[in-house]
N, C-alpha and C. Protein backbone atom coordinates (compact mmCIF):
# COMPACT_ATOMS: atom_id res chain seq x y z
N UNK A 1 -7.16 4.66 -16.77
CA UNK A 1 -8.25 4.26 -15.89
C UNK A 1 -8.31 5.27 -14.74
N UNK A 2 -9.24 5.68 -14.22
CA UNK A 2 -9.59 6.21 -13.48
C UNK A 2 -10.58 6.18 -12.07
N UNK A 3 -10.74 6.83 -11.17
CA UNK A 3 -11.66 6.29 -10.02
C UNK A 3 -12.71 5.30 -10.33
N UNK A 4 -13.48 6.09 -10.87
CA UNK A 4 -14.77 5.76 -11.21
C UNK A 4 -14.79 4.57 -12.23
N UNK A 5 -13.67 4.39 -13.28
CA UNK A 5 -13.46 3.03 -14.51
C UNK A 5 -12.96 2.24 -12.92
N UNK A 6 -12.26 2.17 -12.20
CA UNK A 6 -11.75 0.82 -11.55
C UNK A 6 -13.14 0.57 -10.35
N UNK A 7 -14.23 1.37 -10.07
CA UNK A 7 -15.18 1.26 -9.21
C UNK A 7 -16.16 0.44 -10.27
N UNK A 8 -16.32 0.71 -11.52
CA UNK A 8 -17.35 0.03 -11.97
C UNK A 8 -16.92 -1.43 -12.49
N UNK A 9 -15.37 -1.63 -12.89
CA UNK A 9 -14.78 -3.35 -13.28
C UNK A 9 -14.55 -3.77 -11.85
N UNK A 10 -14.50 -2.89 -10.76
CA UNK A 10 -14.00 -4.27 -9.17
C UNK A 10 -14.74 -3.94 -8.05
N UNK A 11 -15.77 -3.06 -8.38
CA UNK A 11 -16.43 -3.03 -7.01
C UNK A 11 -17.26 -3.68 -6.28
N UNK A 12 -17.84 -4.23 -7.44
CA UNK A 12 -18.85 -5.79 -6.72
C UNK A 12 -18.00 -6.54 -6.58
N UNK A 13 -16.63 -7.01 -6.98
CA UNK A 13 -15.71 -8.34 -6.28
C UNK A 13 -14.74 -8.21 -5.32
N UNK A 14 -14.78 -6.46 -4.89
CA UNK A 14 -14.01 -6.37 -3.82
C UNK A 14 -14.98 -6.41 -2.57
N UNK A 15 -14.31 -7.10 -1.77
CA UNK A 15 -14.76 -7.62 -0.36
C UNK A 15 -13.44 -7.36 0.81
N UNK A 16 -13.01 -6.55 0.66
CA UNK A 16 -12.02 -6.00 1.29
C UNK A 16 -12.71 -4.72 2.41
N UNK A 17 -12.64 -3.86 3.03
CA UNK A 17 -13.37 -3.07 4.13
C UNK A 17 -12.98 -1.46 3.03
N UNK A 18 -12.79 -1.44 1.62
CA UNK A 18 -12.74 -0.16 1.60
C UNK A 18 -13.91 0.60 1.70
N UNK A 19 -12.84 1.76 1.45
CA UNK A 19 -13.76 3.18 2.15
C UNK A 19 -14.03 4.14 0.64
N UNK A 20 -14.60 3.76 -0.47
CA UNK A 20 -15.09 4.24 -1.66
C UNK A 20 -14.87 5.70 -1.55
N UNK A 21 -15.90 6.58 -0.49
CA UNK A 21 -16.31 7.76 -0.17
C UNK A 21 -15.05 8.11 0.13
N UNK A 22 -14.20 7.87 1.17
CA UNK A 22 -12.74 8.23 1.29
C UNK A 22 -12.28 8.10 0.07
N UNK A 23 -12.11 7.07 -0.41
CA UNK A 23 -11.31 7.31 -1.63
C UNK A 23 -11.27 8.34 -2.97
N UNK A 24 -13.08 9.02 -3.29
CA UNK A 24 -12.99 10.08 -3.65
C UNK A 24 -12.21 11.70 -3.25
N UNK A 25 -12.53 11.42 -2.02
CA UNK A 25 -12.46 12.62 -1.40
C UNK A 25 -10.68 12.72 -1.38
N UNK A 26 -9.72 11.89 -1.24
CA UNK A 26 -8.74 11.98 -1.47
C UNK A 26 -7.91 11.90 -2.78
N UNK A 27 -8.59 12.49 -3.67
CA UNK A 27 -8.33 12.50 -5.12
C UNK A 27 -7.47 11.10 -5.07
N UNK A 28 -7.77 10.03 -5.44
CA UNK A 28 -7.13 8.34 -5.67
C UNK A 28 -6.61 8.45 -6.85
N UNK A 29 -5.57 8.40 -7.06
CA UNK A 29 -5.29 8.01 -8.66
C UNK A 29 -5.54 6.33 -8.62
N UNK A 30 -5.38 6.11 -10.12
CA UNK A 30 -4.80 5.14 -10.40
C UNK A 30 -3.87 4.24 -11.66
N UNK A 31 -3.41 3.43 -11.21
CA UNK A 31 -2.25 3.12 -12.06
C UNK A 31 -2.29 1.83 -12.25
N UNK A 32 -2.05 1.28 -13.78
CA UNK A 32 -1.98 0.26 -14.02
C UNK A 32 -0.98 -0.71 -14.75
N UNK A 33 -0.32 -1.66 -14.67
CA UNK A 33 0.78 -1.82 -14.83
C UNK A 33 -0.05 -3.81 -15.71
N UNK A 34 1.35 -3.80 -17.13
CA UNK A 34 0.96 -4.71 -17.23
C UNK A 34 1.78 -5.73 -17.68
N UNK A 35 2.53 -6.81 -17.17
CA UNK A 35 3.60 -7.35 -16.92
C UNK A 35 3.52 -8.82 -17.33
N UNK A 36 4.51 -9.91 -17.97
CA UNK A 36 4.37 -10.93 -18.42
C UNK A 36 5.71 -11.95 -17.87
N UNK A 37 5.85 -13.16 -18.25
CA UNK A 37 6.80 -13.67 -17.85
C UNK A 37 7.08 -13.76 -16.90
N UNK A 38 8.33 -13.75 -16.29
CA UNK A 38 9.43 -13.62 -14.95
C UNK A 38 8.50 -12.04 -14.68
N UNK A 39 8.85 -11.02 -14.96
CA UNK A 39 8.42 -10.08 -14.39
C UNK A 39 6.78 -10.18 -13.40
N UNK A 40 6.25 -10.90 -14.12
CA UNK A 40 4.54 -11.23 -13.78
C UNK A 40 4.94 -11.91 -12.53
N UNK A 41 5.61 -13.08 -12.87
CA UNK A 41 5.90 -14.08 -11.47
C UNK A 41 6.43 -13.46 -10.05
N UNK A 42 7.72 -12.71 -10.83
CA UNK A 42 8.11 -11.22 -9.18
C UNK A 42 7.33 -10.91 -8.57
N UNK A 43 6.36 -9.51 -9.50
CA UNK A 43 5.56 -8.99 -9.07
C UNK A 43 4.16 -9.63 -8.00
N UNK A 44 3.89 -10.88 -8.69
CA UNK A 44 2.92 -11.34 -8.44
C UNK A 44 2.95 -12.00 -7.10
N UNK A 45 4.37 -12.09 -6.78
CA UNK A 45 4.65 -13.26 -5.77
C UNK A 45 5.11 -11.92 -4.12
N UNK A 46 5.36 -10.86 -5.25
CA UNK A 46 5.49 -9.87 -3.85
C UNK A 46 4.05 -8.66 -3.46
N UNK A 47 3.38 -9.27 -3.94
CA UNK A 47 2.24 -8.36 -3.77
C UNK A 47 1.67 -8.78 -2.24
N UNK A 48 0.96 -7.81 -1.66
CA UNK A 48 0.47 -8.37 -0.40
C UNK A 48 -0.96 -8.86 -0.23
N UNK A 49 -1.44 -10.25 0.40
CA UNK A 49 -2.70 -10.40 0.45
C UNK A 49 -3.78 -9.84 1.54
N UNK A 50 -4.82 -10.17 1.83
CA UNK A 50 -5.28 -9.13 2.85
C UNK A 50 -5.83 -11.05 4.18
N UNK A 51 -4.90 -11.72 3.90
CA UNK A 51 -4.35 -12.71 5.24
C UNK A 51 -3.27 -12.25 6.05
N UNK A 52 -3.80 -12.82 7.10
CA UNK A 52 -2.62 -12.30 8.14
C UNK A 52 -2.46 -13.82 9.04
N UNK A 53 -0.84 -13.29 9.44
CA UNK A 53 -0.17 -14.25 10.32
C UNK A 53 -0.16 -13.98 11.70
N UNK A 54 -0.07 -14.77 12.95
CA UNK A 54 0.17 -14.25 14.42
C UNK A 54 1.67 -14.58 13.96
N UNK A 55 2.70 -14.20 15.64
CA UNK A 55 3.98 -14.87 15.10
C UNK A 55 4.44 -15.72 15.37
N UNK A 56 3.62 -16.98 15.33
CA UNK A 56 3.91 -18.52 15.28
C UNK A 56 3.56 -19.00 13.97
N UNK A 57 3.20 -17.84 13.18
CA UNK A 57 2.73 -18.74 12.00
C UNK A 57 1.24 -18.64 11.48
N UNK A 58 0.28 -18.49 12.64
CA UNK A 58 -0.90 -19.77 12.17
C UNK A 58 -1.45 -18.00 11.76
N UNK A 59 -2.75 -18.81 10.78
CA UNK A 59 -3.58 -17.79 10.51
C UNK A 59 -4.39 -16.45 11.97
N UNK A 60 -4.20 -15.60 11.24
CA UNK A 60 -4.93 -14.58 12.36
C UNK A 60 -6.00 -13.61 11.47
N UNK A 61 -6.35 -12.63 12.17
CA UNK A 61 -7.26 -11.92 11.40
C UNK A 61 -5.98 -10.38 11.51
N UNK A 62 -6.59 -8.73 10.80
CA UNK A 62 -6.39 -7.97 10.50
C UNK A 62 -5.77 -7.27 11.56
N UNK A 63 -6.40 -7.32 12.19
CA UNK A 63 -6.66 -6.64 13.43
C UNK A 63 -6.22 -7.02 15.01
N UNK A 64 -5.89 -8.51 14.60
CA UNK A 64 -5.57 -9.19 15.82
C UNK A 64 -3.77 -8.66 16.10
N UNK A 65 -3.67 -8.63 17.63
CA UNK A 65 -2.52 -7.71 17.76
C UNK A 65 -1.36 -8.78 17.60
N UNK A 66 -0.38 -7.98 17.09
CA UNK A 66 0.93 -8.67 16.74
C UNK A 66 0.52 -9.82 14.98
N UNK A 67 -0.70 -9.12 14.67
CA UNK A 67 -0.28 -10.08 13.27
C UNK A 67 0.46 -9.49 12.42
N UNK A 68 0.62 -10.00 10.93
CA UNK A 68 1.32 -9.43 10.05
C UNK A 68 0.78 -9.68 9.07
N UNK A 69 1.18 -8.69 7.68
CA UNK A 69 0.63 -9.58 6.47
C UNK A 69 1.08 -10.00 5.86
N UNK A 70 0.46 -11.09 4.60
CA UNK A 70 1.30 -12.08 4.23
C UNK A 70 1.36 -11.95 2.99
N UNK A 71 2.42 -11.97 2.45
CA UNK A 71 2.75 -11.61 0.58
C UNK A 71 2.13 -13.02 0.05
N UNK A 72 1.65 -12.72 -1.11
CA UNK A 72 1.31 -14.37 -2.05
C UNK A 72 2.71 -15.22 -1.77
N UNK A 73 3.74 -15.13 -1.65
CA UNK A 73 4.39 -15.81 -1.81
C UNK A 73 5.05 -16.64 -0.28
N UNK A 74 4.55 -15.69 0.92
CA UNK A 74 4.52 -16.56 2.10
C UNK A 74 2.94 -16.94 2.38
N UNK A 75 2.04 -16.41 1.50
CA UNK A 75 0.66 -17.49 1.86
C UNK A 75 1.10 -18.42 1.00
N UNK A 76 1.39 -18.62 -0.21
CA UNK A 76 1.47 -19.79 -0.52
C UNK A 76 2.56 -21.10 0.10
N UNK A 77 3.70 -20.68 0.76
CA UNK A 77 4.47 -21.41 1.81
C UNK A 77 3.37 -21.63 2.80
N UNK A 78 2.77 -21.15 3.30
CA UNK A 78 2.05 -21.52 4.60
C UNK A 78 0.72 -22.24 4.51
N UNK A 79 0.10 -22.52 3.38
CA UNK A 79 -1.22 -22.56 3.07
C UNK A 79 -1.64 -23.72 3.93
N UNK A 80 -0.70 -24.77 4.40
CA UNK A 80 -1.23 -26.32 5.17
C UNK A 80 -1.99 -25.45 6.48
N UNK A 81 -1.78 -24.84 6.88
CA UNK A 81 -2.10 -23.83 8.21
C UNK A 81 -3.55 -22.52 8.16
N UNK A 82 -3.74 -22.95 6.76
CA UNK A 82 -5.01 -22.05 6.67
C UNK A 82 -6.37 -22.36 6.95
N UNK A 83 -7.50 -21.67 7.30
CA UNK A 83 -8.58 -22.57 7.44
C UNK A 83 -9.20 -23.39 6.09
N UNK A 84 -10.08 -24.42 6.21
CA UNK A 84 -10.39 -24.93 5.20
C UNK A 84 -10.63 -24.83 4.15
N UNK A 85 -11.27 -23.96 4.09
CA UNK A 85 -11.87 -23.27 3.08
C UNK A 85 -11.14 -22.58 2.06
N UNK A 86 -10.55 -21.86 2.73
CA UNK A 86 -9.32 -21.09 1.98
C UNK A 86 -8.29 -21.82 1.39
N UNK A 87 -8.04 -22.98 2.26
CA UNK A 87 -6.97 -24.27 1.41
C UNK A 87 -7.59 -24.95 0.11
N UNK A 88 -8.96 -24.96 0.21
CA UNK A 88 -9.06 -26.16 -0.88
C UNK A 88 -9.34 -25.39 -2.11
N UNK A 89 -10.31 -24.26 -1.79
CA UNK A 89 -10.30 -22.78 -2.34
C UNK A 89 -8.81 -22.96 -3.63
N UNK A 90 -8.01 -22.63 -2.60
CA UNK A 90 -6.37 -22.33 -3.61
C UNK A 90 -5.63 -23.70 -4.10
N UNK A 91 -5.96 -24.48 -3.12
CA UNK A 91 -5.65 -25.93 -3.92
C UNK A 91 -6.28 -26.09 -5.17
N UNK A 92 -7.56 -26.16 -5.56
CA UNK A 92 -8.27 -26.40 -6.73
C UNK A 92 -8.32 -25.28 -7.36
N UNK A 93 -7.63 -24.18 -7.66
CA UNK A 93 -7.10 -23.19 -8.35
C UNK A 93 -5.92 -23.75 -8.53
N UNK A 94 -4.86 -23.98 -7.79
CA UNK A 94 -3.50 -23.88 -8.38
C UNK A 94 -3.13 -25.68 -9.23
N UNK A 95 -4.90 -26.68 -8.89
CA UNK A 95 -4.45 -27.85 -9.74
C UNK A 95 -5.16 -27.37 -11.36
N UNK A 96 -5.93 -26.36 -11.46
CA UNK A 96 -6.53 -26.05 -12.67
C UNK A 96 -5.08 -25.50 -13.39
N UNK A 97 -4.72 -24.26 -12.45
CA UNK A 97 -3.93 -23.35 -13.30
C UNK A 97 -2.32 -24.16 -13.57
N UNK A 98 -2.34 -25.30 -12.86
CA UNK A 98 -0.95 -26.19 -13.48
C UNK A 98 -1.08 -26.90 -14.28
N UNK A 99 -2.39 -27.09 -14.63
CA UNK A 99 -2.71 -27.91 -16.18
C UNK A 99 -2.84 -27.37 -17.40
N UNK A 100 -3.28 -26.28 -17.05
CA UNK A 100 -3.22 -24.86 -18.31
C UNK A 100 -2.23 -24.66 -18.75
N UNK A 101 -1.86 -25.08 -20.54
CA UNK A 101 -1.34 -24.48 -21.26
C UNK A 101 -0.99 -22.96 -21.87
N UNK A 102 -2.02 -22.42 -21.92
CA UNK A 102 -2.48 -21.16 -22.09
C UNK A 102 -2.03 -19.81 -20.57
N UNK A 103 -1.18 -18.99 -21.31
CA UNK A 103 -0.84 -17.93 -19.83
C UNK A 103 -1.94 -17.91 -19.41
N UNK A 104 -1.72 -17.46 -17.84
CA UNK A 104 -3.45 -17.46 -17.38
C UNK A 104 -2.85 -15.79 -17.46
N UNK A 105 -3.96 -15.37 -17.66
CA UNK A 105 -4.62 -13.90 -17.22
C UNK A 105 -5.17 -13.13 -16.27
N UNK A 106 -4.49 -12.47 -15.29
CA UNK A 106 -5.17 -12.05 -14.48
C UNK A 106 -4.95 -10.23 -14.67
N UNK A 107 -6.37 -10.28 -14.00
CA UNK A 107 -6.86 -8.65 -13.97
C UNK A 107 -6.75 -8.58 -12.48
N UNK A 108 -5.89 -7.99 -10.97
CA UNK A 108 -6.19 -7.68 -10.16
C UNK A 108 -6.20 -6.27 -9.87
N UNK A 109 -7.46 -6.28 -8.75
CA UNK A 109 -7.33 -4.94 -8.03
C UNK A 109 -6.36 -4.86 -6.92
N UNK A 110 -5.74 -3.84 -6.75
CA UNK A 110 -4.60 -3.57 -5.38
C UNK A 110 -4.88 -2.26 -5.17
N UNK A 111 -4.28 -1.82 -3.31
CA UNK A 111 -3.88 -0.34 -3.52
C UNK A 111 -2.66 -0.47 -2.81
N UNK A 112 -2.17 0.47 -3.57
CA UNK A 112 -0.32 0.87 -3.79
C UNK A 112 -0.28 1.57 -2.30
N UNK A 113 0.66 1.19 -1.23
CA UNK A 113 1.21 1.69 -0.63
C UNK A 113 2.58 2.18 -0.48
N UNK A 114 3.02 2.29 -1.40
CA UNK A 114 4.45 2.88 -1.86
C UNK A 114 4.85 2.29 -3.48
N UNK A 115 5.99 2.56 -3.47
CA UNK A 115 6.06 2.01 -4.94
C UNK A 115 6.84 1.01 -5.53
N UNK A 116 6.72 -0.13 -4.42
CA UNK A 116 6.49 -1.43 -4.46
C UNK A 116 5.60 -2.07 -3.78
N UNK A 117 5.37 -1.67 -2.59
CA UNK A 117 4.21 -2.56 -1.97
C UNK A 117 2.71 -2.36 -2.34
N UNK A 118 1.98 -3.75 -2.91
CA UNK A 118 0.39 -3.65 -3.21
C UNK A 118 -0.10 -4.31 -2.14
N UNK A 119 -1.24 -3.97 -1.57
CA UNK A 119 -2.29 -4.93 -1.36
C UNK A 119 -3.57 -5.55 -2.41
N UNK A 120 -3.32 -6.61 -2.64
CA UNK A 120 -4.78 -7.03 -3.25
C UNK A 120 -5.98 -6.86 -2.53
N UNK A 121 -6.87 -6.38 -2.98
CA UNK A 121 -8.15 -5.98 -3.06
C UNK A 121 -9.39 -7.04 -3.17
N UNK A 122 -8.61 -7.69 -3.91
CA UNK A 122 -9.32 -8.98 -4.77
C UNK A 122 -8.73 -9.97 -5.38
N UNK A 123 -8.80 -11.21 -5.66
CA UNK A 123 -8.32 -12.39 -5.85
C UNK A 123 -6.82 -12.98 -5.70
N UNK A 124 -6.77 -12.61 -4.29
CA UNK A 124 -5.86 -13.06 -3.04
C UNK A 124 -5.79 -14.87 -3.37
N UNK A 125 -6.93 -15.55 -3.61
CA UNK A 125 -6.91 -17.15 -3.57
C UNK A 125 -6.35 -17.30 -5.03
N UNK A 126 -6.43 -16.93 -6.10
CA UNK A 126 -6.14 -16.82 -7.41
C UNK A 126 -4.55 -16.37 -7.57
N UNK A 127 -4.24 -15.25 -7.10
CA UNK A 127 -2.70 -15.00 -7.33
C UNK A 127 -1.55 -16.05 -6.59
N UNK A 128 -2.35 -16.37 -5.29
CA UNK A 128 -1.80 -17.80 -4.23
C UNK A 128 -1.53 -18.73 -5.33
N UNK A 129 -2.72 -19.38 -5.91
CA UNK A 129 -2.81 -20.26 -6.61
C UNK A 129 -1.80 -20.13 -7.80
N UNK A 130 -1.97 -19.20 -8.62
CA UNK A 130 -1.23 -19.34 -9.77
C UNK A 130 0.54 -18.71 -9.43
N UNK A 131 0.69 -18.14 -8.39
CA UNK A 131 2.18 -18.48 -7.70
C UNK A 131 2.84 -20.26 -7.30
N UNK A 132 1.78 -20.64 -6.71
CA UNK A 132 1.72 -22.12 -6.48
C UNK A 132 1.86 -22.84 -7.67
N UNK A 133 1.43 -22.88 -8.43
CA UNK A 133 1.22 -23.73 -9.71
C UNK A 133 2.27 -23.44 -10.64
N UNK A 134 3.05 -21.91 -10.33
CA UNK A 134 4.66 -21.51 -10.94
C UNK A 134 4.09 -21.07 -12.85
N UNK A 135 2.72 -20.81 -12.60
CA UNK A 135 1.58 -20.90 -13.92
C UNK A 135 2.57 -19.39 -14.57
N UNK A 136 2.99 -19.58 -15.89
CA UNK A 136 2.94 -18.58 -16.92
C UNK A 136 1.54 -17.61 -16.58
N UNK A 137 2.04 -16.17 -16.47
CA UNK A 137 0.74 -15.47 -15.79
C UNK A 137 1.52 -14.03 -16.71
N UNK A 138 0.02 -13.38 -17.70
CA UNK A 138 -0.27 -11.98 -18.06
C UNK A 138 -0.99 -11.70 -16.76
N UNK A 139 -0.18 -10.78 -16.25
CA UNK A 139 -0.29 -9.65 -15.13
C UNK A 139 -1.36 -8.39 -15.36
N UNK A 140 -2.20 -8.11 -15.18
CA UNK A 140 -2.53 -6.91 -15.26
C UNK A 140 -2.98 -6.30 -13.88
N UNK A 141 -1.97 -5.20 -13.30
CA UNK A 141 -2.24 -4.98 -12.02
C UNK A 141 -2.77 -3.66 -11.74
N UNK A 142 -4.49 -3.54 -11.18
CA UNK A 142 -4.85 -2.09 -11.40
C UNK A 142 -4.60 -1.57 -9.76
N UNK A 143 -3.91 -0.76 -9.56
CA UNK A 143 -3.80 -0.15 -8.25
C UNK A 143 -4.62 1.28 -7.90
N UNK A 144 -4.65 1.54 -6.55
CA UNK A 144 -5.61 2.58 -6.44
C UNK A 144 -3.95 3.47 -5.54
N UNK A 145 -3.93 4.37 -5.86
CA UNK A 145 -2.45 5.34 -5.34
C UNK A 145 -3.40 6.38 -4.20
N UNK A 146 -2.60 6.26 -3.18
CA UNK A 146 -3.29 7.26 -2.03
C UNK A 146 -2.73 7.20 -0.96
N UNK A 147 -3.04 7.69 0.22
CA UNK A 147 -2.26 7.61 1.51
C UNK A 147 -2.25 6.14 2.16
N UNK A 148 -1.57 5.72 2.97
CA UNK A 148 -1.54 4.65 3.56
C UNK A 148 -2.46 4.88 5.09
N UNK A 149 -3.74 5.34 4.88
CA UNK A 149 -4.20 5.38 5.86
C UNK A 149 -5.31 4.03 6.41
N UNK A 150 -5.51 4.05 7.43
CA UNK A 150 -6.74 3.24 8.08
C UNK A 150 -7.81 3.10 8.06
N UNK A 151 -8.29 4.87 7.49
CA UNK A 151 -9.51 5.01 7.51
C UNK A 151 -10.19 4.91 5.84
N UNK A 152 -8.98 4.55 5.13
CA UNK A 152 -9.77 3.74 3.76
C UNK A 152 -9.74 2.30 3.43
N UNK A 153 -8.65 2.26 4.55
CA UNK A 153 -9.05 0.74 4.30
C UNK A 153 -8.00 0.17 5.67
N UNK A 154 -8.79 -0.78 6.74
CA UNK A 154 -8.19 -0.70 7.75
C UNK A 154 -6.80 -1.58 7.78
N UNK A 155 -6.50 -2.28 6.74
CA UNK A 155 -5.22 -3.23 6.86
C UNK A 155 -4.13 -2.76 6.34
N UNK A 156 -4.55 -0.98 5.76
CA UNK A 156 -3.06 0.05 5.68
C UNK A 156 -2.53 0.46 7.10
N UNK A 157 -3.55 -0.30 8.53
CA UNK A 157 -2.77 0.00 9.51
C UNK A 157 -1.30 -0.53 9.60
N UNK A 158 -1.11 -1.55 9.10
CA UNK A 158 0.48 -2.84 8.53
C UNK A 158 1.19 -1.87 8.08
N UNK A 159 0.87 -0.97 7.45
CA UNK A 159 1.95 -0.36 6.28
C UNK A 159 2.12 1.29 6.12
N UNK A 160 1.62 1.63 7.21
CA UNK A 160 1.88 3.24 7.68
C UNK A 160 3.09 3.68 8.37
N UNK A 161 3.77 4.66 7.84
CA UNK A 161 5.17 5.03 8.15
C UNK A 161 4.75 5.35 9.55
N UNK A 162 5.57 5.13 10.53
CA UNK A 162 5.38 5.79 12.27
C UNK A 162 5.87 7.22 12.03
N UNK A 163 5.09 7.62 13.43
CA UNK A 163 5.22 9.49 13.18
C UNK A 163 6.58 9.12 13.94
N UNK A 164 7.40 10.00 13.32
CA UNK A 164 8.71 10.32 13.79
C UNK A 164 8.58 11.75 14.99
């Protein structure tokens, strides 16, 4: 897969602040990884969402100073604390995906800021959910590989090495 194959399967469902035009211009690879079982559940549960925490906990935005971001696996610990929307959102995902027999399947978009940390791109309420629900999950994780900068997408400000 390539720039242009992951722009035409996630670009209408990403709602994230990227920077497309940046992302050409910085030759983006990308990489896709596709994982089942326990491995799916790891991965899935350490990926990062694009929610953020203040440091008491409660929901914050991106940008707000002193937040942080929150892996699927501490949004899903925290979810009583989210706004509404977003709770019932992942609640009625994670009561579908605990009734499902069938692995669920997911296709997400991320971009790789090192080579473990993702941010999701897209279906942040879905990976919550099916972490929550402890759901048998086929992984398919498409990442976009590039600098950890700001100016492609502003919530790699979290995850930029400091100039030494």
């Amino acid at each position: 897969m390539d720039l242009d194959d992951f722009a035409t399967r996630f670009r209408s469902d990403i709602r994230a602040q990227l920077d497309w035009a940046c992302l050409a211009k910085v030759h983006t690879r990308v990489r896709v990884e596709v994982l089942t079982r326990d491995a799916a559940k790891r991965r899935l549960a350490d990926l990062f969402t694009v929610w953020y925490a203040d440091p008491a906990g409660a929901n914050s935005s991106w940008d707000a100073p002193d937040s942080r971001p929150l892996s699927v696996a501490a949004a899903a610990r925290t979810l009583p604390s989210w706004p509404e929307e977003r709770r019932n959102t992942v609640t009625a995902l994670t009561q579908a995906f605990a009734v499902d027999t069938e692995p669920l399947r997911l296709m997400l978009p991320a971009y790789r800021v090192d080579e473990r940390r993702c941010v999701l791109l897209d279906g942040n309420h879905r990976a919550v959910a099916a972490h929550r629900a402890d759901a048998d999950v086929h992984l398919s994780l498409c990442s976009l590989s590039g600098p950890a900068c700001e100016s492609i997408l502003p919530d790699l400000r979290h995850y930029a090495a400091p100039l030494s």
